[in-house]
C-alpha atoms as a PDB file:
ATOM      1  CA  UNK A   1       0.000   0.000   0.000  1.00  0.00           C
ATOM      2  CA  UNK A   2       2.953   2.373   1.354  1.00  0.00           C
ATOM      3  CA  UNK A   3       4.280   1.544  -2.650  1.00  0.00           C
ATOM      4  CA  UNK A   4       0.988   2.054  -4.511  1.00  0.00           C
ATOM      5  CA  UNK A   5       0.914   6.116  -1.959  1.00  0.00           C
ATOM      6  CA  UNK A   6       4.368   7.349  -3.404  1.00  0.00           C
ATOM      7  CA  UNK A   7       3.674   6.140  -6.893  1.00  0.00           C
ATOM      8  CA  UNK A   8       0.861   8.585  -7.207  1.00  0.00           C
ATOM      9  CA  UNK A   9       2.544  11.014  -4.920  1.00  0.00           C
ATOM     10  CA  UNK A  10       5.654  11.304  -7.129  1.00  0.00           C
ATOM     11  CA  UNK A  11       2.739  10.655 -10.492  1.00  0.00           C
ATOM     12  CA  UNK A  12       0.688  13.961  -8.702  1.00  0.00           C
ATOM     13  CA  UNK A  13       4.057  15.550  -8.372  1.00  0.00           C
ATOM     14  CA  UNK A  14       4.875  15.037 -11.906  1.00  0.00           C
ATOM     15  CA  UNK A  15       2.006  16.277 -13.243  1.00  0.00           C
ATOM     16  CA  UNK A  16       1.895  19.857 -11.288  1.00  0.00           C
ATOM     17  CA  UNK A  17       5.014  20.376 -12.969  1.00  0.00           C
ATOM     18  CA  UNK A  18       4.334  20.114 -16.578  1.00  0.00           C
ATOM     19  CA  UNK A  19       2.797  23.614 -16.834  1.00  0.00           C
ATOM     20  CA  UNK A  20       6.243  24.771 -16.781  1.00  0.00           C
ATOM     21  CA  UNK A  21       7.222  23.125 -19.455  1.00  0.00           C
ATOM     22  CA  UNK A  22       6.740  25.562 -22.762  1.00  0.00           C
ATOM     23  CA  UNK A  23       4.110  23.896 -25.803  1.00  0.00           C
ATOM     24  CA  UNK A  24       4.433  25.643 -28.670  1.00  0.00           C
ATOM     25  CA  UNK A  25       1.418  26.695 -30.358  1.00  0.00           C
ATOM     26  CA  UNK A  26      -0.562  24.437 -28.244  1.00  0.00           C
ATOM     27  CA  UNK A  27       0.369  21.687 -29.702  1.00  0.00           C
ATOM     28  CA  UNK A  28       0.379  19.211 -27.107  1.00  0.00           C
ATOM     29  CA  UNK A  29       2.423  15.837 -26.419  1.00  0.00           C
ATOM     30  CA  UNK A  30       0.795  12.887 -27.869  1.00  0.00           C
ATOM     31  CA  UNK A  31      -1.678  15.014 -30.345  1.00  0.00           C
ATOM     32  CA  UNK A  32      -1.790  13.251 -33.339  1.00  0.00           C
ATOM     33  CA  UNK A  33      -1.919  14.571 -36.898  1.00  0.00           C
ATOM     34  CA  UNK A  34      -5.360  14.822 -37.078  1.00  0.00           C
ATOM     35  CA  UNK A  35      -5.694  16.261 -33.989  1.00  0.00           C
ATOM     36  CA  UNK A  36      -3.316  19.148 -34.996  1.00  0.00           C
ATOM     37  CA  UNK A  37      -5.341  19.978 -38.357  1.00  0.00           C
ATOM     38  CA  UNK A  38      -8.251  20.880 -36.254  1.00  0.00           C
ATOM     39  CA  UNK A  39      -6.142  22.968 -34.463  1.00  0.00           C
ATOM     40  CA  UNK A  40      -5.275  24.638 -37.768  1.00  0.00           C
ATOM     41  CA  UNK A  41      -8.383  24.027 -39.947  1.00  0.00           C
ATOM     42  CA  UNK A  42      -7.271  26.726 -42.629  1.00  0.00           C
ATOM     43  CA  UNK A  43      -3.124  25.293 -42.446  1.00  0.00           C
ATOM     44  CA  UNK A  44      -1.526  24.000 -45.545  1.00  0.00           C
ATOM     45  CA  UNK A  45       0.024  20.968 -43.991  1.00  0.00           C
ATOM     46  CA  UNK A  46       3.110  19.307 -46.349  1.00  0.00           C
ATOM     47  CA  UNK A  47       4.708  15.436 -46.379  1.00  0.00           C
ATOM     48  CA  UNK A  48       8.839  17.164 -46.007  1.00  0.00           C
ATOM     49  CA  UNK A  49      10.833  14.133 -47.178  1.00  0.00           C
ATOM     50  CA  UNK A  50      13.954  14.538 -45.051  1.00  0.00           C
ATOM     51  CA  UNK A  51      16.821  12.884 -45.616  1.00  0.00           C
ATOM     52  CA  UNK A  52      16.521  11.535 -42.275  1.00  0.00           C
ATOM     53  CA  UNK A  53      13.109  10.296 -41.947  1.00  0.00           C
ATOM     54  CA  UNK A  54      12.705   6.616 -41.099  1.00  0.00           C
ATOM     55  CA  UNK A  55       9.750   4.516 -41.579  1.00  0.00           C
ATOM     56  CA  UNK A  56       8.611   4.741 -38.218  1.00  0.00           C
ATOM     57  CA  UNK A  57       8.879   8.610 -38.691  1.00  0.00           C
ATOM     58  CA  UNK A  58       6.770  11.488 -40.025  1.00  0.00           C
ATOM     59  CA  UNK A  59       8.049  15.241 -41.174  1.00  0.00           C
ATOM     60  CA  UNK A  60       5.421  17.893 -42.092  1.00  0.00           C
ATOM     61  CA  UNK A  61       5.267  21.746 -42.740  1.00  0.00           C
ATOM     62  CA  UNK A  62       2.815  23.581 -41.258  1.00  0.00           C
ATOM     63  CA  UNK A  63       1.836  27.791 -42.473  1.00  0.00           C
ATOM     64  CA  UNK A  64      -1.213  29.333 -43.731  1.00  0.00           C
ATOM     65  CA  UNK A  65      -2.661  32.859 -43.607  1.00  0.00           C
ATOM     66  CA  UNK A  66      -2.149  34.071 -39.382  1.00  0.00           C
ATOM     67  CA  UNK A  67       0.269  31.708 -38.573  1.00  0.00           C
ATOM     68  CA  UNK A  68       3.696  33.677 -37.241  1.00  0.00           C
ATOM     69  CA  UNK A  69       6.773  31.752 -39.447  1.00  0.00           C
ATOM     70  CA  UNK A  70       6.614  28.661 -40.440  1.00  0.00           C
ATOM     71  CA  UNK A  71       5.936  25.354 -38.135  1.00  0.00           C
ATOM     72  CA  UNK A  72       7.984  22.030 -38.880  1.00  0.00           C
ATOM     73  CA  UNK A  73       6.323  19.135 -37.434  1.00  0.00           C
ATOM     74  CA  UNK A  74       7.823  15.393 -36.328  1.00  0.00           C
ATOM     75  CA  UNK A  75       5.546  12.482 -35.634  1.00  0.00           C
ATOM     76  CA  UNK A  76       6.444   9.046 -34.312  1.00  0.00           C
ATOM     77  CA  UNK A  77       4.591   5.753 -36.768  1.00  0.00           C
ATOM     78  CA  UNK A  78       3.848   3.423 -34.770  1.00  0.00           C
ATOM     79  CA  UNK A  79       2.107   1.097 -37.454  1.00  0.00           C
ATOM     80  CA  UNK A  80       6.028  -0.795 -38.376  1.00  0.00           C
ATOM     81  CA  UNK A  81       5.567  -2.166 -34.783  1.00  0.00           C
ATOM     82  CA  UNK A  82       1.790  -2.990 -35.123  1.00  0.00           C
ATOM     83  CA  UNK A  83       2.702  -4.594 -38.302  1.00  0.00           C
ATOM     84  CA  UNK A  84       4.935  -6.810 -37.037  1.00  0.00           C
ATOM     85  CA  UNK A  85       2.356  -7.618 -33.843  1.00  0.00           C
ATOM     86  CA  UNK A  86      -0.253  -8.486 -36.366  1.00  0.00           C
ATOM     87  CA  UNK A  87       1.842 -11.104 -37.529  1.00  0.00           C
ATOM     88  CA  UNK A  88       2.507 -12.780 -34.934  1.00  0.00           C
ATOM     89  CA  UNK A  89      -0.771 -12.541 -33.489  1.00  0.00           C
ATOM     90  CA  UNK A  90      -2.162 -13.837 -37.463  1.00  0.00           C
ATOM     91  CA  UNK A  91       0.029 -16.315 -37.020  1.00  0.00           C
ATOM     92  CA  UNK A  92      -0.585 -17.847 -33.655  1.00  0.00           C
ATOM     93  CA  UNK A  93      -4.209 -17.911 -34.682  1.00  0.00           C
ATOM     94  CA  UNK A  94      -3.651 -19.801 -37.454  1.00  0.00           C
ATOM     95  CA  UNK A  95      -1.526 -22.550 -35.652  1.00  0.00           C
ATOM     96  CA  UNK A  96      -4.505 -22.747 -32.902  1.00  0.00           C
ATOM     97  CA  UNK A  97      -7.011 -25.606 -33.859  1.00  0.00           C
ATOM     98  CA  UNK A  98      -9.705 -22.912 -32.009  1.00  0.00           C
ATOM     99  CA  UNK A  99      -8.665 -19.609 -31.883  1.00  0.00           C
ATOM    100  CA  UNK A 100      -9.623 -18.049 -28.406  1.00  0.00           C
ATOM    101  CA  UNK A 101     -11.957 -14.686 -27.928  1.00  0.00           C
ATOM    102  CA  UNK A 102      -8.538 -13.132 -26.716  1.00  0.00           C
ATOM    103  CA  UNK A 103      -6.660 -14.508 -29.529  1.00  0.00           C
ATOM    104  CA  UNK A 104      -9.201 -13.197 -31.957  1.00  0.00           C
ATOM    105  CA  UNK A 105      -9.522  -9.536 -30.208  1.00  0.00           C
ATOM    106  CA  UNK A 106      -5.875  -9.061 -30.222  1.00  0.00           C
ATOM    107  CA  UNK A 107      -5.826 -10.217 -34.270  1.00  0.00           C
ATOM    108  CA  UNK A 108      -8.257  -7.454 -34.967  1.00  0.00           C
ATOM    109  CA  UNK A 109      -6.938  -4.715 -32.859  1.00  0.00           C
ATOM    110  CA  UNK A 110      -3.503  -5.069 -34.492  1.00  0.00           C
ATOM    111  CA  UNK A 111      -4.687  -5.082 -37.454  1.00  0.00           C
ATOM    112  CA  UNK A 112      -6.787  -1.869 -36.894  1.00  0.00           C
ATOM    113  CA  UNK A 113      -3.604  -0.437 -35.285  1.00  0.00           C
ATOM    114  CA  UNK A 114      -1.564  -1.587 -38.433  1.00  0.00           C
ATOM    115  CA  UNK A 115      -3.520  -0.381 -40.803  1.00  0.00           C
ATOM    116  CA  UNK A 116      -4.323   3.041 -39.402  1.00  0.00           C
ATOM    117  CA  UNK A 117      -4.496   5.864 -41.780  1.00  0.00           C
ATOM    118  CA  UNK A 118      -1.996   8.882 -41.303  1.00  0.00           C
ATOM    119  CA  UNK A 119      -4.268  11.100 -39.209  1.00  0.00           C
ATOM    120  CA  UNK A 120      -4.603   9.176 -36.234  1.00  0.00           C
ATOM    121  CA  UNK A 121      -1.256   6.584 -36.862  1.00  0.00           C
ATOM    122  CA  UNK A 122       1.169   9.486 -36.552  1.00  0.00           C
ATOM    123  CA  UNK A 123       2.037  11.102 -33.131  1.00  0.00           C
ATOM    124  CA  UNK A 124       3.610  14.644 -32.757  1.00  0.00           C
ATOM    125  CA  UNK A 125       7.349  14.031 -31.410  1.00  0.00           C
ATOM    126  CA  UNK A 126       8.539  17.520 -31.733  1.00  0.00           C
ATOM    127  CA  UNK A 127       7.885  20.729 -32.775  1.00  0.00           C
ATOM    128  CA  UNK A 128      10.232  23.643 -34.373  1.00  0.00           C
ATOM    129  CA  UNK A 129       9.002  26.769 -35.009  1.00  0.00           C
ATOM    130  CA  UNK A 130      10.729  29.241 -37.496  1.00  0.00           C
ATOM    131  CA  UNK A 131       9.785  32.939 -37.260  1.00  0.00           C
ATOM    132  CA  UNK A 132       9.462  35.255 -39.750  1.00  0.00           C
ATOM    133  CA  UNK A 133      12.543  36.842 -38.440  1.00  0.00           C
ATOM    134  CA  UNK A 134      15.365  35.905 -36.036  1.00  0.00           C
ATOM    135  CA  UNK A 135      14.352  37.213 -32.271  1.00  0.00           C
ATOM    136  CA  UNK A 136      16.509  38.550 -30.094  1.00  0.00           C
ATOM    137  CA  UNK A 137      18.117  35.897 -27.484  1.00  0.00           C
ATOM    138  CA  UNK A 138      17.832  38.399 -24.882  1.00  0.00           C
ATOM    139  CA  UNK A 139      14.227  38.239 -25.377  1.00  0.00           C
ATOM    140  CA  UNK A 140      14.189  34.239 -24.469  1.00  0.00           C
ATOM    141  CA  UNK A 141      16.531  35.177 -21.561  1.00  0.00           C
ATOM    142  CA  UNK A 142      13.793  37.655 -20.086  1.00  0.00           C
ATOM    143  CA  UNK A 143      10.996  35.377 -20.653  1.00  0.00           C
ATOM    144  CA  UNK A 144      12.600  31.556 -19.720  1.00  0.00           C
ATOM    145  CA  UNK A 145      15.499  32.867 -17.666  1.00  0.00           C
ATOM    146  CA  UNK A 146      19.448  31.971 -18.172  1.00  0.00           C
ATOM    147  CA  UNK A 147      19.417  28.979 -20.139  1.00  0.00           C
ATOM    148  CA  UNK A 148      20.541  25.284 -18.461  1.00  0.00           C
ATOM    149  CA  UNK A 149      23.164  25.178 -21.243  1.00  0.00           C
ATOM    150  CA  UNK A 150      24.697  26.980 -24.407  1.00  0.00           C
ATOM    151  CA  UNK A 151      27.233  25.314 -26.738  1.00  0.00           C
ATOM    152  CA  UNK A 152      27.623  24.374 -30.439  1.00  0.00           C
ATOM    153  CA  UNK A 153      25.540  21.272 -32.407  1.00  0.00           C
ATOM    154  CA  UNK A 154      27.613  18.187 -32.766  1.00  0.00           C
ATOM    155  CA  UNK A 155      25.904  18.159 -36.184  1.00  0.00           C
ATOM    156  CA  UNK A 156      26.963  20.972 -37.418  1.00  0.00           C
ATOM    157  CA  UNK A 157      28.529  23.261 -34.912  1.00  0.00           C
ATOM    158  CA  UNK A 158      25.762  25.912 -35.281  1.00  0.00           C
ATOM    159  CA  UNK A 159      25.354  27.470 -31.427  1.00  0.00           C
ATOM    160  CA  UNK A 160      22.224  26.968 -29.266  1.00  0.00           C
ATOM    161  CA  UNK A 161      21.181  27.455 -25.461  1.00  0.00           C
ATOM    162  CA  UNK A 162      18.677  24.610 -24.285  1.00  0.00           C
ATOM    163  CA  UNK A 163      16.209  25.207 -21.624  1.00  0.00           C
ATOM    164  CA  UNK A 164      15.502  21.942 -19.496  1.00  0.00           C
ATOM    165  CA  UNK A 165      12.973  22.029 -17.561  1.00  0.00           C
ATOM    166  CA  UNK A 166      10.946  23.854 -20.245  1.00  0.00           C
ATOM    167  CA  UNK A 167      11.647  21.565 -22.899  1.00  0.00           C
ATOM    168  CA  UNK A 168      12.878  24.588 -24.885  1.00  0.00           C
ATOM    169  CA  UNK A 169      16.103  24.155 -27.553  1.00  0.00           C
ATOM    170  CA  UNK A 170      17.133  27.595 -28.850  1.00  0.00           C
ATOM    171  CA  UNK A 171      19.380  27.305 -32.404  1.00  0.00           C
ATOM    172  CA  UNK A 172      21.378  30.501 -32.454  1.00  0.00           C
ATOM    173  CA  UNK A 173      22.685  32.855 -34.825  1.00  0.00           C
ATOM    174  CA  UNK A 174      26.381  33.004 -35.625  1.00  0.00           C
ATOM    175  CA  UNK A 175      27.201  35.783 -33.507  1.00  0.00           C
ATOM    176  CA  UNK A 176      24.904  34.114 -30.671  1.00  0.00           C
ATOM    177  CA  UNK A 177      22.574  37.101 -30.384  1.00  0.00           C
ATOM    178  CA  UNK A 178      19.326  36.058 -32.180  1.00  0.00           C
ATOM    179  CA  UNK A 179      17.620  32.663 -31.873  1.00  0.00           C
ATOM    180  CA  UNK A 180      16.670  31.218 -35.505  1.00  0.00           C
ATOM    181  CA  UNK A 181      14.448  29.038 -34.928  1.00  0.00           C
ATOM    182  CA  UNK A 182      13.048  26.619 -31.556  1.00  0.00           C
ATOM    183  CA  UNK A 183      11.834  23.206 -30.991  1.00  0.00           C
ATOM    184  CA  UNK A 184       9.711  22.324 -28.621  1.00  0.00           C
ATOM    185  CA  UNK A 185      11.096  19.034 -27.007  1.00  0.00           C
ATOM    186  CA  UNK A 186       8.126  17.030 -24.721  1.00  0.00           C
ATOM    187  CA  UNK A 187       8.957  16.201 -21.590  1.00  0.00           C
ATOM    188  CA  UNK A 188       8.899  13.369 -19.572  1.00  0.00           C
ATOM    189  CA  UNK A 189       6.127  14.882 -17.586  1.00  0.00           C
ATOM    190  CA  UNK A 190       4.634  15.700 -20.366  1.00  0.00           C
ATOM    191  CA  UNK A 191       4.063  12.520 -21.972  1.00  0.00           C
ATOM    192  CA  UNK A 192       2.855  11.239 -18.431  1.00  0.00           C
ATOM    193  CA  UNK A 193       0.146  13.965 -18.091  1.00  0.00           C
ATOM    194  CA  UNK A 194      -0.696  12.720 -22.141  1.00  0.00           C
ATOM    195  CA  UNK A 195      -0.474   9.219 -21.599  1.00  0.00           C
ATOM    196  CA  UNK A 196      -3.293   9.434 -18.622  1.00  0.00           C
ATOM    197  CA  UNK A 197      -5.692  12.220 -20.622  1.00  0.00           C
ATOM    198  CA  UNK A 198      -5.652  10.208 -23.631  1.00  0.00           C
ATOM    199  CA  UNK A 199      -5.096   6.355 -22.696  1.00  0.00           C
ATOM    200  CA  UNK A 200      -5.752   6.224 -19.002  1.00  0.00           C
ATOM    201  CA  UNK A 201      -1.792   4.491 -18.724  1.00  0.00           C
ATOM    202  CA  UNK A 202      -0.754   5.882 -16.028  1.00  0.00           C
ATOM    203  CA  UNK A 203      -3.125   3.458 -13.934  1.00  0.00           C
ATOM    204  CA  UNK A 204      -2.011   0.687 -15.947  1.00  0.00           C
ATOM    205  CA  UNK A 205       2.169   1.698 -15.219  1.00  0.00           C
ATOM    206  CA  UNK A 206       0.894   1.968 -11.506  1.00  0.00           C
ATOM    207  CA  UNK A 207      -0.206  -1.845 -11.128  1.00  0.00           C
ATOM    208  CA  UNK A 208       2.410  -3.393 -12.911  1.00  0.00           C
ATOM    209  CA  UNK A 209       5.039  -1.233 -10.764  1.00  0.00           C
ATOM    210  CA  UNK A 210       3.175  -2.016  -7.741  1.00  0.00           C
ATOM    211  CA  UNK A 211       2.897  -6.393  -8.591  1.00  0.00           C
ATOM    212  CA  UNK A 212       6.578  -5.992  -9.351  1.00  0.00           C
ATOM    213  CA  UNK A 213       8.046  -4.545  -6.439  1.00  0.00           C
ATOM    214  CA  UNK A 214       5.332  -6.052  -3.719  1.00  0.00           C
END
């Protein structure tokens, strides 16, 4: 019991801490695509093909008519993993002589989960947004405070200043005065506070913490 008290003290203490973190045009951790062209029902939302976008990714511009800059927008696909669950699960019901009712529920929802379309598959990872002009770093400084850390990409050595807690990375100009453009990194927190609006999971995380360690 003592267990089951500090998991949802320390899951209560998480979650009164996310509204520090900063969400970037309200879009929120765990909205999906579709959820994010409601939020911008006059957007013209683009497919970016970047170089580095895996299958189990998602890249997408985001401007239109009132929107500040431009938005860049990366998704997690989760359907490569459902895929490969709908296998197996196709396949253990086809070695069973009588498939069970669990057997049969877990075929189906894989393959609904596999075969998802776009607008609810994808799940917003990250967000960048790219004014229409570079902003003074001092103004970031005056609004998030001193940042946790400054120092140069190991991509490509461009500067930045990172702010934690707020899940706020800052790429710089050369001469380190103006920010180019942010990204909105969810936190931890974050994806808590998502996980138990959307799927209840945090329950779920509780009892199988709480059967392991009892």
């Amino acid at each position: 019991m003592k267990i089951r008290q500090l998991l949802v003290a320390s899951v209560g203490l998480a979650l009164a801490t996310v509204s520090c973190a900063e969400t970037l045009f309200d879009i929120q951790a765990l909205d999906t695509l579709g959820d994010i062209k409601k939020k911008f029902p006059n957007a013209t939302i683009t497919v970016v093909k970047a170089a580095w976008v895996r299958e189990n990714q998602g890249f997408y511009s985001l401007e239109g008519p009132g929107q500040p800059g431009k938005l860049m927008l990366a998704f997690n696909d989760d359907r490569p993993s459902w895929r490969e669950s709908h296998e197996r699960a196709w396949n253990a019901m086809s070695k069973a002589s009588e498939p069970t009712d669990g057997q049969k529920y877990w075929e189906n929802f894989t393959a609904t989960k596999a075969h998802a379309d776009d607008e609810s598959a994808l799940t917003i990872s990250w967000v960048r947004w790219i004014p229409p002009s570079p902003i003074p770093l001092e103004r970031y400084r005056s609004k998030y405070g001193a940042p946790d850390k400054c120092g140069f990409s190991d991509v490509d050595l461009t500067p930045y200043c990172t702010w934690t807690q707020r899940g706020l990375f800052a790429t710089l100009s050369d001469d380190k005065k103006s920010v180019m453009f942010a990204d909105g990194l969810y936190t931890r927190d974050e994806l808590l506070a998502a996980n138990l609006r959307r799927y209840g999971a945090i329950l779920d995380w509780l009892n199988s913490i709480e059967r392991k360690t009892t």
